[in-house]
Every structure is written in C-alpha cells, then in structure tokens.
PDB file of N, CA and C in Angstrom:
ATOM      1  N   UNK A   1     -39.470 -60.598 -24.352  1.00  0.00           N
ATOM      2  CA  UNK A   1     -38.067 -60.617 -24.685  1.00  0.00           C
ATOM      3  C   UNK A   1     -37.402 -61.815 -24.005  1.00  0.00           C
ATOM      4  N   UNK A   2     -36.667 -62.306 -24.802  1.00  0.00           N
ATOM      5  CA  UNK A   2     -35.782 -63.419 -24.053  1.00  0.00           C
ATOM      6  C   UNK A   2     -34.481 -63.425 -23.557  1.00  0.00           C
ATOM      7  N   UNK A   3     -33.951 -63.775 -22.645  1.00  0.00           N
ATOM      8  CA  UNK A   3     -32.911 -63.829 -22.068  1.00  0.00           C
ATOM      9  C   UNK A   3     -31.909 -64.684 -22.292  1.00  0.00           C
ATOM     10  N   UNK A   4     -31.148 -64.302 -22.692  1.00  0.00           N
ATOM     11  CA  UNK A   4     -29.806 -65.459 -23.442  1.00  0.00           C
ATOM     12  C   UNK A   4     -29.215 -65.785 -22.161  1.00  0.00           C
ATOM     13  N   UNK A   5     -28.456 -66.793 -22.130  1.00  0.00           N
ATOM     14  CA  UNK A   5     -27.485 -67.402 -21.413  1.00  0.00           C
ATOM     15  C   UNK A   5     -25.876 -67.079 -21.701  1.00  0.00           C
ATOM     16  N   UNK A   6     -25.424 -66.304 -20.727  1.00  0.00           N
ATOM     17  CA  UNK A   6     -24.251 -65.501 -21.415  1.00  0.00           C
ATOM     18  C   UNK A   6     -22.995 -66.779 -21.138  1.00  0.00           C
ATOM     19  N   UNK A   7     -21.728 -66.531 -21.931  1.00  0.00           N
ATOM     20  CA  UNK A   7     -21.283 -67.887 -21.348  1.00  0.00           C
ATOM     21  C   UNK A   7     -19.705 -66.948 -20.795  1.00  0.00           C
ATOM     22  N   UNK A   8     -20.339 -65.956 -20.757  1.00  0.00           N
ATOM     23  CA  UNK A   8     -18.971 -65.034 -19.919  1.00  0.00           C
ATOM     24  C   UNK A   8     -18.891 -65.674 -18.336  1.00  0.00           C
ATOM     25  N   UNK A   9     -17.582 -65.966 -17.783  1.00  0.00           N
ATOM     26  CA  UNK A   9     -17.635 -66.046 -16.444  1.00  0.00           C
ATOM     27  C   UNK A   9     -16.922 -65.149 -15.770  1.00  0.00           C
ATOM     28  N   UNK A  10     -17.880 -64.143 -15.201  1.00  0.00           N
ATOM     29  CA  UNK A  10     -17.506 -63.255 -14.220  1.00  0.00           C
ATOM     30  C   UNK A  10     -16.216 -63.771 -13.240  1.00  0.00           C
ATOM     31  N   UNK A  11     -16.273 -65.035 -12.241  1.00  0.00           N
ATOM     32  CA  UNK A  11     -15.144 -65.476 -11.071  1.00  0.00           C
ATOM     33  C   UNK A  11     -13.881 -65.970 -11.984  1.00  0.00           C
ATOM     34  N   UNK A  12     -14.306 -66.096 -13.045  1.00  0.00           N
ATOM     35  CA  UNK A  12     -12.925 -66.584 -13.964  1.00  0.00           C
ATOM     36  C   UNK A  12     -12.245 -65.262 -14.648  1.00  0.00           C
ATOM     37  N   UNK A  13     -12.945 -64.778 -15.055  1.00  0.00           N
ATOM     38  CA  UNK A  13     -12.867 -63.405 -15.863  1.00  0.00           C
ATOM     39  C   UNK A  13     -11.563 -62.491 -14.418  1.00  0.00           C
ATOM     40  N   UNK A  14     -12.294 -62.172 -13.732  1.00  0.00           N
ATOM     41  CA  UNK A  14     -12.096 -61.493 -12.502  1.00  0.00           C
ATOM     42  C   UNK A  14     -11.340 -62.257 -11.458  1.00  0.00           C
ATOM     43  N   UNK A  15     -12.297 -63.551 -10.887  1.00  0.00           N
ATOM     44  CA  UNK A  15     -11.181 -64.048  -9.587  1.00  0.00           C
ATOM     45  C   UNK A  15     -11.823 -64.047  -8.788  1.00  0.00           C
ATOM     46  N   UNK A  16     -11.694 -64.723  -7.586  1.00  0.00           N
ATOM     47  CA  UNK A  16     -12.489 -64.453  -6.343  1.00  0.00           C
ATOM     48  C   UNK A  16     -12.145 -63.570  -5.598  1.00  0.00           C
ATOM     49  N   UNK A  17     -11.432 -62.956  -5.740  1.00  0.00           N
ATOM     50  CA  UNK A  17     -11.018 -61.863  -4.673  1.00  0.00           C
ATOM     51  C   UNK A  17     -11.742 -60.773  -5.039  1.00  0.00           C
ATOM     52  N   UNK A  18     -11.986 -59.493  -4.535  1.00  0.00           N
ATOM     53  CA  UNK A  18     -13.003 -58.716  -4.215  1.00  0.00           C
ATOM     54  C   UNK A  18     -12.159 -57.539  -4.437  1.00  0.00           C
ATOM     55  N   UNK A  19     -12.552 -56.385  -4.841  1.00  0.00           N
ATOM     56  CA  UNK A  19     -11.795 -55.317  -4.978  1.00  0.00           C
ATOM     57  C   UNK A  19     -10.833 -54.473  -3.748  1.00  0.00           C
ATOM     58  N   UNK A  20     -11.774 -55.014  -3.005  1.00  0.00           N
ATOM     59  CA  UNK A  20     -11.683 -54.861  -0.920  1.00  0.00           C
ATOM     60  C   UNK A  20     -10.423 -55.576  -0.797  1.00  0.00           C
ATOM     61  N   UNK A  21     -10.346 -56.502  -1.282  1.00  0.00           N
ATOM     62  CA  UNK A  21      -9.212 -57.351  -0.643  1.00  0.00           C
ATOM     63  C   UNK A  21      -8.068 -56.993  -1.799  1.00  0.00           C
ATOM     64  N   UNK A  22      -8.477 -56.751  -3.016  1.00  0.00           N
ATOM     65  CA  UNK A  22      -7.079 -56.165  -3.194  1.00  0.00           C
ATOM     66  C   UNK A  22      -6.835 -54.921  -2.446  1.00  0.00           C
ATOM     67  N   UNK A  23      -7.181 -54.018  -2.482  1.00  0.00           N
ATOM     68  CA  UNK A  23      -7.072 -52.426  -1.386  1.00  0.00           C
ATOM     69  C   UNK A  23      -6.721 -52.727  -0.201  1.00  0.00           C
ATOM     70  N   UNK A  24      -6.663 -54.070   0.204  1.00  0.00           N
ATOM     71  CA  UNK A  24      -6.596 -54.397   1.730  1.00  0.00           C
ATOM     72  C   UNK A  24      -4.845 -54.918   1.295  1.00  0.00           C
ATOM     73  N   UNK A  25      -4.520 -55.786   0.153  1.00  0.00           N
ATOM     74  CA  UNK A  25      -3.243 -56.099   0.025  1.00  0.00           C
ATOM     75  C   UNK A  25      -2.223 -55.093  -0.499  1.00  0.00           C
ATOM     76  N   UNK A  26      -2.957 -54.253  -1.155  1.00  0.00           N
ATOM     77  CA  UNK A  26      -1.948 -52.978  -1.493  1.00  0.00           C
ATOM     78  C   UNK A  26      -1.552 -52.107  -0.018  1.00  0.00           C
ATOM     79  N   UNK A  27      -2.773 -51.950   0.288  1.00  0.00           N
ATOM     80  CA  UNK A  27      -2.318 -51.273   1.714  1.00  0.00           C
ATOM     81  C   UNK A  27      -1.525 -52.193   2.564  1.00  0.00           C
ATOM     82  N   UNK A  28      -1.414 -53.508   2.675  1.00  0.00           N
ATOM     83  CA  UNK A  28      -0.577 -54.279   3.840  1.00  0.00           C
ATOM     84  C   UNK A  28       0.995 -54.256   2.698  1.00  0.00           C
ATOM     85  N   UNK A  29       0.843 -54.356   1.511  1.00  0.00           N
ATOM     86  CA  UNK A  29       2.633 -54.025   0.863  1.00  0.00           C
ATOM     87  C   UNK A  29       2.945 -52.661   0.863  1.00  0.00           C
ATOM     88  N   UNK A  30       2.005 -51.577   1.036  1.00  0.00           N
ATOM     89  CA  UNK A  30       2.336 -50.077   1.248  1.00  0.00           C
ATOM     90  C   UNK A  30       2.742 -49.966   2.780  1.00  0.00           C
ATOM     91  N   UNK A  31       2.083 -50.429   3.772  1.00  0.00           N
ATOM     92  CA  UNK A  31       3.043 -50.221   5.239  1.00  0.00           C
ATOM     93  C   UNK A  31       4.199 -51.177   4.952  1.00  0.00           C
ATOM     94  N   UNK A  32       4.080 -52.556   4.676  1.00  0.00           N
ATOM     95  CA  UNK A  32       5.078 -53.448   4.647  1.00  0.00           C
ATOM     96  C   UNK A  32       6.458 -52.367   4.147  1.00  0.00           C
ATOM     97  N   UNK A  33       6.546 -51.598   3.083  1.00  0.00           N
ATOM     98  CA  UNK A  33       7.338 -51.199   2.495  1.00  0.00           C
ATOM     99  C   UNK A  33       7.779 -49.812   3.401  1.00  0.00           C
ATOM    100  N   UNK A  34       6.993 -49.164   3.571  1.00  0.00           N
ATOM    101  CA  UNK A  34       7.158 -47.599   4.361  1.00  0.00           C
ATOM    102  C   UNK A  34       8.328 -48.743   6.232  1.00  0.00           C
ATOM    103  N   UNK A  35       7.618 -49.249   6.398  1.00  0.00           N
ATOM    104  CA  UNK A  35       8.321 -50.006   7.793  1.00  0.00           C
ATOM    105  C   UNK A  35       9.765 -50.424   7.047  1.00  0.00           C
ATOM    106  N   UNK A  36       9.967 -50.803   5.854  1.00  0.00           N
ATOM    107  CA  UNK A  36      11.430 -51.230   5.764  1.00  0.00           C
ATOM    108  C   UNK A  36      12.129 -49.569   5.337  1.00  0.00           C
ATOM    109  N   UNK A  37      11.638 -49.078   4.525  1.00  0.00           N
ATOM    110  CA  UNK A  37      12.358 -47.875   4.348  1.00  0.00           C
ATOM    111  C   UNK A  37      12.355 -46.809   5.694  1.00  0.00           C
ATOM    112  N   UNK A  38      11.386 -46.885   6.363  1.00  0.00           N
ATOM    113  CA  UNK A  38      11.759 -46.604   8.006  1.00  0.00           C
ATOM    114  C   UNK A  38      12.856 -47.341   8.958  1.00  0.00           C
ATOM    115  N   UNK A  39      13.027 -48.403   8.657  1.00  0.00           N
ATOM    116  CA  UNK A  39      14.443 -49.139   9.337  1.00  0.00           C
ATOM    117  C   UNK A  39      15.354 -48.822   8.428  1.00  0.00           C
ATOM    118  N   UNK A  40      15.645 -48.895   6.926  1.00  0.00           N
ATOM    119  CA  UNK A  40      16.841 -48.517   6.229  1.00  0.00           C
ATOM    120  C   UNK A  40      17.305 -47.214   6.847  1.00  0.00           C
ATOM    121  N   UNK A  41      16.261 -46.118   6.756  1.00  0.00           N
ATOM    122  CA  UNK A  41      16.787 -45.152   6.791  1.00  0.00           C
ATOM    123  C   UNK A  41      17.266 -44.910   8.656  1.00  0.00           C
ATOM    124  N   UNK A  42      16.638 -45.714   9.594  1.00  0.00           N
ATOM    125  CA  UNK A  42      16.823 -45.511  10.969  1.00  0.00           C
ATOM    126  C   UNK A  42      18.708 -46.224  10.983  1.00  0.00           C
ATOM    127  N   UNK A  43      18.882 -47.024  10.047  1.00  0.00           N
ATOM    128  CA  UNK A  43      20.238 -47.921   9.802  1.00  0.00           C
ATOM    129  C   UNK A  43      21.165 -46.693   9.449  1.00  0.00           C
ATOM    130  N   UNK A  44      20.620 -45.824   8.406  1.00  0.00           N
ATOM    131  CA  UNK A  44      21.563 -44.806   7.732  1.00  0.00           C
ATOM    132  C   UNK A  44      22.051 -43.583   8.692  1.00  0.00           C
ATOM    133  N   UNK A  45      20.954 -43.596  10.164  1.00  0.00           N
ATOM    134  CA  UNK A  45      21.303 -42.474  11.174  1.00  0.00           C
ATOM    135  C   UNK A  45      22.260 -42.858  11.676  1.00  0.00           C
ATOM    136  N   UNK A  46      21.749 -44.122  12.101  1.00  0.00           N
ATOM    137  CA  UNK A  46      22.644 -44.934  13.128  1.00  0.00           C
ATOM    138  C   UNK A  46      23.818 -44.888  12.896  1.00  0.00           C
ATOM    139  N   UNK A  47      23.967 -44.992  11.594  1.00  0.00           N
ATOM    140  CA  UNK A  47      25.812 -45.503  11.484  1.00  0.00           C
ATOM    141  C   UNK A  47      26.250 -43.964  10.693  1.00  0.00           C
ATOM    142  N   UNK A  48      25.559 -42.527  10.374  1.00  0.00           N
ATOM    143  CA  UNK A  48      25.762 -41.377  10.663  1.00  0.00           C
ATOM    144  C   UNK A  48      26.815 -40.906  12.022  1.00  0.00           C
ATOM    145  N   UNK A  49      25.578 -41.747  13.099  1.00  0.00           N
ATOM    146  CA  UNK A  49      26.117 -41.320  14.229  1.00  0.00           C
ATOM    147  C   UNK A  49      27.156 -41.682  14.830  1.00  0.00           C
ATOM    148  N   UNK A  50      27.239 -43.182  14.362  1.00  0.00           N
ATOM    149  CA  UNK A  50      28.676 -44.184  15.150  1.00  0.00           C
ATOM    150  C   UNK A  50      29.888 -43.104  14.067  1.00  0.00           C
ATOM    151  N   UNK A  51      29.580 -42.813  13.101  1.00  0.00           N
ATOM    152  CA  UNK A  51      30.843 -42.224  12.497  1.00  0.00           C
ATOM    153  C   UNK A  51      30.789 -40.565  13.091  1.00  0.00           C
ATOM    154  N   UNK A  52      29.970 -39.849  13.346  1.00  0.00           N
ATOM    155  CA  UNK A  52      29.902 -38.791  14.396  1.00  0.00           C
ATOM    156  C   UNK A  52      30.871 -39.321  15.581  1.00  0.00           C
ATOM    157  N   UNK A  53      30.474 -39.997  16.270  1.00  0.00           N
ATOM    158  CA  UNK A  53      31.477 -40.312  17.317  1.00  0.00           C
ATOM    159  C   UNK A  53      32.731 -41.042  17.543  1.00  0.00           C
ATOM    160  N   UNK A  54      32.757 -41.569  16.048  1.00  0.00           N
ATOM    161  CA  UNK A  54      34.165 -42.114  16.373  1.00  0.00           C
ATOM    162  C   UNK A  54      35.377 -40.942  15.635  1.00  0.00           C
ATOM    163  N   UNK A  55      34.416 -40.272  14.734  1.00  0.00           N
ATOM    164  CA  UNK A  55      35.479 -38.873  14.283  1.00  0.00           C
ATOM    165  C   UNK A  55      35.978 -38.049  15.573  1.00  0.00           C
ATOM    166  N   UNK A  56      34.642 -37.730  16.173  1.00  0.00           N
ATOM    167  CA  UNK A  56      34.573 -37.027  17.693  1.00  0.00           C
ATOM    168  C   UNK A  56      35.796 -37.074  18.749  1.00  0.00           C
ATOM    169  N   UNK A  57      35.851 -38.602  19.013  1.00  0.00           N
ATOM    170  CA  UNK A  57      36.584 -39.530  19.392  1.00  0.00           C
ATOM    171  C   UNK A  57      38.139 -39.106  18.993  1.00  0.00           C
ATOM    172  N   UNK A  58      38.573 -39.023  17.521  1.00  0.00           N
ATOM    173  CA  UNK A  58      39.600 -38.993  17.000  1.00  0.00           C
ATOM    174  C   UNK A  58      39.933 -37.690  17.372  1.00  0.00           C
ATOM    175  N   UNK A  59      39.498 -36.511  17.143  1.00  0.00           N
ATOM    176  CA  UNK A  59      39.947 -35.345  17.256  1.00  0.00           C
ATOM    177  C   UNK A  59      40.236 -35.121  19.083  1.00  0.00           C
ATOM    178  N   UNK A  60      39.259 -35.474  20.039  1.00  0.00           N
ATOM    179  CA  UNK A  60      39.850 -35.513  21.214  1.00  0.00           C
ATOM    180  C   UNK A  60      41.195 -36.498  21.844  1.00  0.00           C
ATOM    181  N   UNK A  61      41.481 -37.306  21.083  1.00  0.00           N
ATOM    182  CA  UNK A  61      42.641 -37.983  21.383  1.00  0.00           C
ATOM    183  C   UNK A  61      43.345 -36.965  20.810  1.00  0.00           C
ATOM    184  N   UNK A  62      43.293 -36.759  19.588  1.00  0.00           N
ATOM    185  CA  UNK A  62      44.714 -35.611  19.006  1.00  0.00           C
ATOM    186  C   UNK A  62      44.624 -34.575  19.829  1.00  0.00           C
ATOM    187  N   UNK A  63      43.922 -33.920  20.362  1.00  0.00           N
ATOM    188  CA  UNK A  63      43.802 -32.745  21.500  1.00  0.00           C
ATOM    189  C   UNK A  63      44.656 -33.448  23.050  1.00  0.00           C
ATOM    190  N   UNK A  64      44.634 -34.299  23.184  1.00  0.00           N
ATOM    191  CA  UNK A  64      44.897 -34.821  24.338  1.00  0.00           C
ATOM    192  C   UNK A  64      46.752 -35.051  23.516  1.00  0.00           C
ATOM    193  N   UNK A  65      46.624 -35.742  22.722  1.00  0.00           N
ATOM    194  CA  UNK A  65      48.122 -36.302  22.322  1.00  0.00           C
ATOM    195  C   UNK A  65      48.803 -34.652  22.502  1.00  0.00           C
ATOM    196  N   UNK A  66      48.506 -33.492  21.674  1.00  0.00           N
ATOM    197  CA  UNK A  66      48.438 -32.391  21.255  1.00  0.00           C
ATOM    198  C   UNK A  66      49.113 -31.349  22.609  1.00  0.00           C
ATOM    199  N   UNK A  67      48.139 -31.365  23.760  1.00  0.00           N
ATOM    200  CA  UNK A  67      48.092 -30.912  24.788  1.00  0.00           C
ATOM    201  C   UNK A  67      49.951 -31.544  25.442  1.00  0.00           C
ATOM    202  N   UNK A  68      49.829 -33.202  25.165  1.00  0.00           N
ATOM    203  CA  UNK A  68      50.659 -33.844  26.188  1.00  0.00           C
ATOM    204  C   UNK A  68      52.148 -33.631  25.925  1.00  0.00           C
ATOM    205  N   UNK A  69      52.128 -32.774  24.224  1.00  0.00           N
ATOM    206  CA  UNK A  69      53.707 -32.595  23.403  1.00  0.00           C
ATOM    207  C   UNK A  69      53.808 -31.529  23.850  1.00  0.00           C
ATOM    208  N   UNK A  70      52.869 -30.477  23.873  1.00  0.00           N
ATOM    209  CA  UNK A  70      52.857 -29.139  24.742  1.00  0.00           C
ATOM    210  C   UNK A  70      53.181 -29.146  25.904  1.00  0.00           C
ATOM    211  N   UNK A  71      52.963 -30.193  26.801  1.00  0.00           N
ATOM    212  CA  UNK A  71      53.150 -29.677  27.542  1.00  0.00           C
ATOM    213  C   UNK A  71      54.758 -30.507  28.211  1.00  0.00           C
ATOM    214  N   UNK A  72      55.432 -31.207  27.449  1.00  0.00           N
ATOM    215  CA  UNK A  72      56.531 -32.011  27.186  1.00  0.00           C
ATOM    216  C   UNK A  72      57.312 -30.759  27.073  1.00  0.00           C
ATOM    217  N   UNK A  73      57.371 -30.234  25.868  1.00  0.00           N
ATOM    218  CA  UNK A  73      58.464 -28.957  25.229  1.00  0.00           C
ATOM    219  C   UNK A  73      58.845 -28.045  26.388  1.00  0.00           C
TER     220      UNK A  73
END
C-alpha cells in the first residue's frame, strides 16, 4: 500500500499553541476576572460602609442637636 503525501497542515490548520496552553490562558483570564470582580465587589462594601457611617454619623448629631433643645426648653 502506498502512502500519499497529505497536503493538510496540521501547525497552520491548528497553530502552535498546544491545547495546555490554551487551558493555561483560560485559567490565567478566569482568575484575572474572579480578582477584578473580587475588588468591584470589595469597592461595593466599602462604600456600603462609608454610607453606614456617615448615616450613623447623621442620626447621632440629631440626637445630640435633639438632646441640646431639650435640654434648652
């Protein structure tokens, strides 16, 4: 039997990269991505909290203003 000469090219067809190294780049844009949506969402506590405390903030001044008419009258 004879063997033909195929004129398919596998590195053209495909690429040099290796199936490994794509799995290796999906996984480095899958943390890449989980690390930013871990800071977005660490951004969304954060400023949760600055508005926790500056409401906080507001209601103890009116307690204090509150207290100081009370104790005026």
């Amino acid at each position: 039997m004879e063997k033909h000469q195929s004129d398919f090219d596998y590195k053209e067809a495909v690429g040099e990269k290796s199936s490994e190294d794509y799995t290796q780049d999906i996984a480095e844009a899958r943390r890449e991505a989980r690390q930013w949506l871990q800071e977005f969402r660490d951004g969304l506590r954060m400023e949760e909290w600055i508005k926790d405390q500056n409401e906080e903030e507001y209601i103890l001044q009116q307690q204090q203003k509150k207290q100081f008419f009370d104790m005026k009258i």
